[in-house]
N, C-alpha and C. Protein backbone atom coordinates (compact mmCIF):
# COMPACT_ATOMS: atom_id res chain seq x y z
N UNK A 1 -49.45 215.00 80.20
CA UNK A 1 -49.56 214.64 81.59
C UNK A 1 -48.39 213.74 82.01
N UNK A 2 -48.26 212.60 81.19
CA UNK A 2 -46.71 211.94 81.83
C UNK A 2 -45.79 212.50 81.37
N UNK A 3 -45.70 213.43 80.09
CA UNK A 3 -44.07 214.50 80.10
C UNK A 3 -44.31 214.88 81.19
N UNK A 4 -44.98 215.77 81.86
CA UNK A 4 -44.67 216.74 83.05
C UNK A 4 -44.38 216.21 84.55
N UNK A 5 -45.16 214.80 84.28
CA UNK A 5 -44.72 213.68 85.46
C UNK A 5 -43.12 213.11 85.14
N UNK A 6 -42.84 212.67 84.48
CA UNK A 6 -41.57 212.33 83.95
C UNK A 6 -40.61 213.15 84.64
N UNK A 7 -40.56 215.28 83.88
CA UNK A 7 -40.02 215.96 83.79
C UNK A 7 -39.69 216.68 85.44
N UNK A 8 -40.93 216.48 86.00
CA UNK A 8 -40.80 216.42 87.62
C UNK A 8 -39.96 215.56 88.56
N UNK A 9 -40.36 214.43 88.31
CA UNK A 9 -39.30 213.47 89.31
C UNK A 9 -38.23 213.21 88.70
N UNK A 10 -37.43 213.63 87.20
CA UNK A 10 -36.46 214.24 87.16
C UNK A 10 -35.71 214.85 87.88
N UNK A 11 -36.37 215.86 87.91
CA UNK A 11 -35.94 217.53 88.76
C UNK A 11 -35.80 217.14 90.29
N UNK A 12 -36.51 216.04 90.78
CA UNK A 12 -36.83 215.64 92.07
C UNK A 12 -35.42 215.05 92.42
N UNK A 13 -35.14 214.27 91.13
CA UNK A 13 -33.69 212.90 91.56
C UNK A 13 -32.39 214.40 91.37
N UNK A 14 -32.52 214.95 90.69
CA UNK A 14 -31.25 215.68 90.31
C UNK A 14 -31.32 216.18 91.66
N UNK A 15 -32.05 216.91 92.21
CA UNK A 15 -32.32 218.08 93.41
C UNK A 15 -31.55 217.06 94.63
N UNK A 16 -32.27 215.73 95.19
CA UNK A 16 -32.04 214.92 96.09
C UNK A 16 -30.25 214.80 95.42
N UNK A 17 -29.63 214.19 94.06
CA UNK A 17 -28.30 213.76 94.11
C UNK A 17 -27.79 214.86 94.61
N UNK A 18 -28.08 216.47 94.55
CA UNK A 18 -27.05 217.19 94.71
C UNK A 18 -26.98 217.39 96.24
N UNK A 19 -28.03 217.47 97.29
CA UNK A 19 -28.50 217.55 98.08
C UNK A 19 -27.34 216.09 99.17
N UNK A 20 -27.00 215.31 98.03
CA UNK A 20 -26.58 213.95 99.58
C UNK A 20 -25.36 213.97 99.01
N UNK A 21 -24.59 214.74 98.00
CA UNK A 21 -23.25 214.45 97.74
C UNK A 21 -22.74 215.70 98.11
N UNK A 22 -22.79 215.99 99.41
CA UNK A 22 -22.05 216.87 100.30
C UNK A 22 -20.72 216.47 100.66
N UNK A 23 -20.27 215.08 101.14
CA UNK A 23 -19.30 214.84 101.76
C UNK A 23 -18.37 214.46 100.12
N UNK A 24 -16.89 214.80 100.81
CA UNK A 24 -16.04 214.45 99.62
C UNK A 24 -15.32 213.58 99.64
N UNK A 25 -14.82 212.66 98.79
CA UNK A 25 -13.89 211.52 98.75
C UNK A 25 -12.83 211.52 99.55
N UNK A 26 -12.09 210.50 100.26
CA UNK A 26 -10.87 211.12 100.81
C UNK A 26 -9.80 210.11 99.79
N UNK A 27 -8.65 210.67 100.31
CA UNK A 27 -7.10 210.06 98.71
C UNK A 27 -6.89 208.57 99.32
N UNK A 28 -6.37 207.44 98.33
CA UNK A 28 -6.18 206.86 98.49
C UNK A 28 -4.82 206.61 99.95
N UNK A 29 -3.98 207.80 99.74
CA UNK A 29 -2.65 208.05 100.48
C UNK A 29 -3.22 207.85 102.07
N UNK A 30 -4.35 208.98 101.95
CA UNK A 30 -4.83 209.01 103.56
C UNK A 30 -5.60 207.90 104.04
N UNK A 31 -6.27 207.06 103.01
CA UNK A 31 -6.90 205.87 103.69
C UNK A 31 -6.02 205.02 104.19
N UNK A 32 -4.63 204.74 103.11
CA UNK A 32 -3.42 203.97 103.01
C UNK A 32 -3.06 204.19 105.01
N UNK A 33 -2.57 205.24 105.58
CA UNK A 33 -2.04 206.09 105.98
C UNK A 33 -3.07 205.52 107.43
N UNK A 34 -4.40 205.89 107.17
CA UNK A 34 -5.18 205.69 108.53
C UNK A 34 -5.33 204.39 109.19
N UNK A 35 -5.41 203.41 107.39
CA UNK A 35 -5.29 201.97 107.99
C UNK A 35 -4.72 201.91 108.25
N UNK A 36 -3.43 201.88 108.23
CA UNK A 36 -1.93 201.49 109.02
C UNK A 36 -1.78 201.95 110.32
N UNK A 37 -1.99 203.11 110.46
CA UNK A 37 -2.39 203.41 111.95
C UNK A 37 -3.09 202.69 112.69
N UNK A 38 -5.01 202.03 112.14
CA UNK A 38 -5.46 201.57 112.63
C UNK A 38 -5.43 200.29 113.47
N UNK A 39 -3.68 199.55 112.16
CA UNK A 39 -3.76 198.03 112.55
C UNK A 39 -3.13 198.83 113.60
N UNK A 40 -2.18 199.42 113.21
CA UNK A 40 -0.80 199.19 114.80
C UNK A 40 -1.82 199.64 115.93
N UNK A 41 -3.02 200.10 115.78
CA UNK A 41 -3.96 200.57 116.87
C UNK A 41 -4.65 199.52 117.92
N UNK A 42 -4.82 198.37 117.12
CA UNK A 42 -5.76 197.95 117.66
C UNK A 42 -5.32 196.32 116.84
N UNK A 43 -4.61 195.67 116.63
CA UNK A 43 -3.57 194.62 116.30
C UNK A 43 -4.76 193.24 116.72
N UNK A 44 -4.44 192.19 115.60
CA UNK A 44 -5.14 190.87 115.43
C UNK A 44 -5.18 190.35 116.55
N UNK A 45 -5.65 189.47 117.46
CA UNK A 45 -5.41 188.58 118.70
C UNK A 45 -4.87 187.39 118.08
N UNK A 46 -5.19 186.92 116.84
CA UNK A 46 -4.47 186.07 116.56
C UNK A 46 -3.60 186.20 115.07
N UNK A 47 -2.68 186.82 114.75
CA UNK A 47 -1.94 187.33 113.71
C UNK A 47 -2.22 186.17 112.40
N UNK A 48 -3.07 187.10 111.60
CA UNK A 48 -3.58 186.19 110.22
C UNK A 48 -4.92 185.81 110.36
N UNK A 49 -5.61 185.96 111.44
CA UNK A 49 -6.73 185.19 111.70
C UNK A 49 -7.70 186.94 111.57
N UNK A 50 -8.25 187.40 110.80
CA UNK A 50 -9.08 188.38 111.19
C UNK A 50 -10.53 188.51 112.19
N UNK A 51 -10.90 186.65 111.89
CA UNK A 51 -11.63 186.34 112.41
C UNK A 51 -11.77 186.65 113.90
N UNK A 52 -10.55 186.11 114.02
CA UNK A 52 -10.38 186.59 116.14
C UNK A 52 -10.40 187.62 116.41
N UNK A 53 -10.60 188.52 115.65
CA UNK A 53 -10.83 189.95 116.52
C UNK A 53 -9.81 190.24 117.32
N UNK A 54 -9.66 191.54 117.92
CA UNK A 54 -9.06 192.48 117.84
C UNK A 54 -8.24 192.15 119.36
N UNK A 55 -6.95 192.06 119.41
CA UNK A 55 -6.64 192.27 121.30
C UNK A 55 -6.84 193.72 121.74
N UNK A 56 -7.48 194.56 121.41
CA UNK A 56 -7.61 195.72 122.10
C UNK A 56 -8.85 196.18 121.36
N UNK A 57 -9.47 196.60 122.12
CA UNK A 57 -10.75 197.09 121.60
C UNK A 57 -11.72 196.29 120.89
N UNK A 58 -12.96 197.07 120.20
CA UNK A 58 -13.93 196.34 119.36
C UNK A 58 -14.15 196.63 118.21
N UNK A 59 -14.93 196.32 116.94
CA UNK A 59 -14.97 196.82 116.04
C UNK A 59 -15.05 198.37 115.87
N UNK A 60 -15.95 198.36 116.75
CA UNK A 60 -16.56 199.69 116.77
C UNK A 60 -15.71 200.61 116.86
N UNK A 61 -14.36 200.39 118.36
CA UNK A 61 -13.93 201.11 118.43
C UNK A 61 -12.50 201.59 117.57
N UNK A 62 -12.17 200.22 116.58
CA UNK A 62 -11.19 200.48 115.10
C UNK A 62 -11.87 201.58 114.12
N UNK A 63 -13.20 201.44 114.06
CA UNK A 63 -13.98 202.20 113.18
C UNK A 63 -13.91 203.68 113.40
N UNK A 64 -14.12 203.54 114.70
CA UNK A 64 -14.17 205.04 115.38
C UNK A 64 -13.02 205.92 115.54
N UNK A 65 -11.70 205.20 115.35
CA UNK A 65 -10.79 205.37 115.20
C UNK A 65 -9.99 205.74 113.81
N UNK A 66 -10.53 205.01 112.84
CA UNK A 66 -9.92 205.20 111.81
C UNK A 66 -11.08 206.27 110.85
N UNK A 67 -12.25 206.49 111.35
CA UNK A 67 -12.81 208.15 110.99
C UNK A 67 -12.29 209.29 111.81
N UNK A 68 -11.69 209.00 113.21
CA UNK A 68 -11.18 210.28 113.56
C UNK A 68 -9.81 210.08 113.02
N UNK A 69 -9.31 209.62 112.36
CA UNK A 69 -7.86 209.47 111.54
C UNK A 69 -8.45 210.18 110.42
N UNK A 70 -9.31 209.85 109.62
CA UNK A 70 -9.91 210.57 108.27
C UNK A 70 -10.23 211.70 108.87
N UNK A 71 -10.88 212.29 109.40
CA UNK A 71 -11.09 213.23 110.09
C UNK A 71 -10.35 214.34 109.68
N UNK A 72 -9.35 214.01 111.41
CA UNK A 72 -7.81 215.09 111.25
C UNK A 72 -7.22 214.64 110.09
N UNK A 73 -7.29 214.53 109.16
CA UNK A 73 -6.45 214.30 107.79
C UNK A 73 -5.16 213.24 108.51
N UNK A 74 -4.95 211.97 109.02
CA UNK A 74 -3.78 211.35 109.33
C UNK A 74 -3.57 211.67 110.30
N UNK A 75 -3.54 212.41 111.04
CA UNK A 75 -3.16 212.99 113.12
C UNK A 75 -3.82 212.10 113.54
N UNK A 76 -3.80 211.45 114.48
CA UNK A 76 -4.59 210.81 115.46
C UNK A 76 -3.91 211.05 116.69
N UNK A 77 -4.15 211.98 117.95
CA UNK A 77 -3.79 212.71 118.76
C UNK A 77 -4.02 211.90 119.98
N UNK A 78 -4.02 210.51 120.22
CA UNK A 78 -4.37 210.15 120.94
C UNK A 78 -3.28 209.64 122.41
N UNK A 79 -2.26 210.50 122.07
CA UNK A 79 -0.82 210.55 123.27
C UNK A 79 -0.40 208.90 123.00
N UNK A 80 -0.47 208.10 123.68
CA UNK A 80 0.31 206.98 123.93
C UNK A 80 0.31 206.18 122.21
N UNK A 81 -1.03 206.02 122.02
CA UNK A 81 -0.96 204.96 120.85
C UNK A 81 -0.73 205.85 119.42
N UNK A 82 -0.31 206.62 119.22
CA UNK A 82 0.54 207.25 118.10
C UNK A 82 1.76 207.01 117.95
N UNK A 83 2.20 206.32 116.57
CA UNK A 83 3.51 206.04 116.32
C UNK A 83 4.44 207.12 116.31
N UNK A 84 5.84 207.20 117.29
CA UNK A 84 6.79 207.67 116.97
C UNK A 84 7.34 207.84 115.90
N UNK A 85 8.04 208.96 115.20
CA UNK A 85 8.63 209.34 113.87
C UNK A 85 9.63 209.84 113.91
């Protein structure tokens, strides 16, 4: 009776891990790549101070920003605030 209990919620955890590891890692290069975008995006109010938050925007909207950077793999299409190359 507890082998088969055991041997069940086994089968239960394996089923659920495979089930939530859908999404895939992204490279260190492209995180490298999005943050940097992100600062020049959305830049310290007070340079060194992280605390002060952001002169443009809110957390939320660095966040939101630097998943649609992960996203498009590094593009961020957003006309004005994309760095020239």
């Amino acid at each position: 009776m507890i082998k088969s209990k055991l041997i069940s919620a086994a089968l239960l955890f394996a089923t659920a891990g495979s089930i939530t590891s859908g999404a895939s890692a992204i490279t260190a290069e492209l995180a490298k790549k999005c943050g940097a975008l992100t600062a020049n995006a959305f830049p310290p109010r007070v340079i060194g101070n992280p605390a002060a938050g952001s002169a443009k925007g809110s957390g939320k909207d660095a966040q939101a920003y630097f998943n649609k950077c992960v996203k498009n793999g590094g593009k961020v299409g957003d006309g004005g605030s994309e760095q020239a190359k």
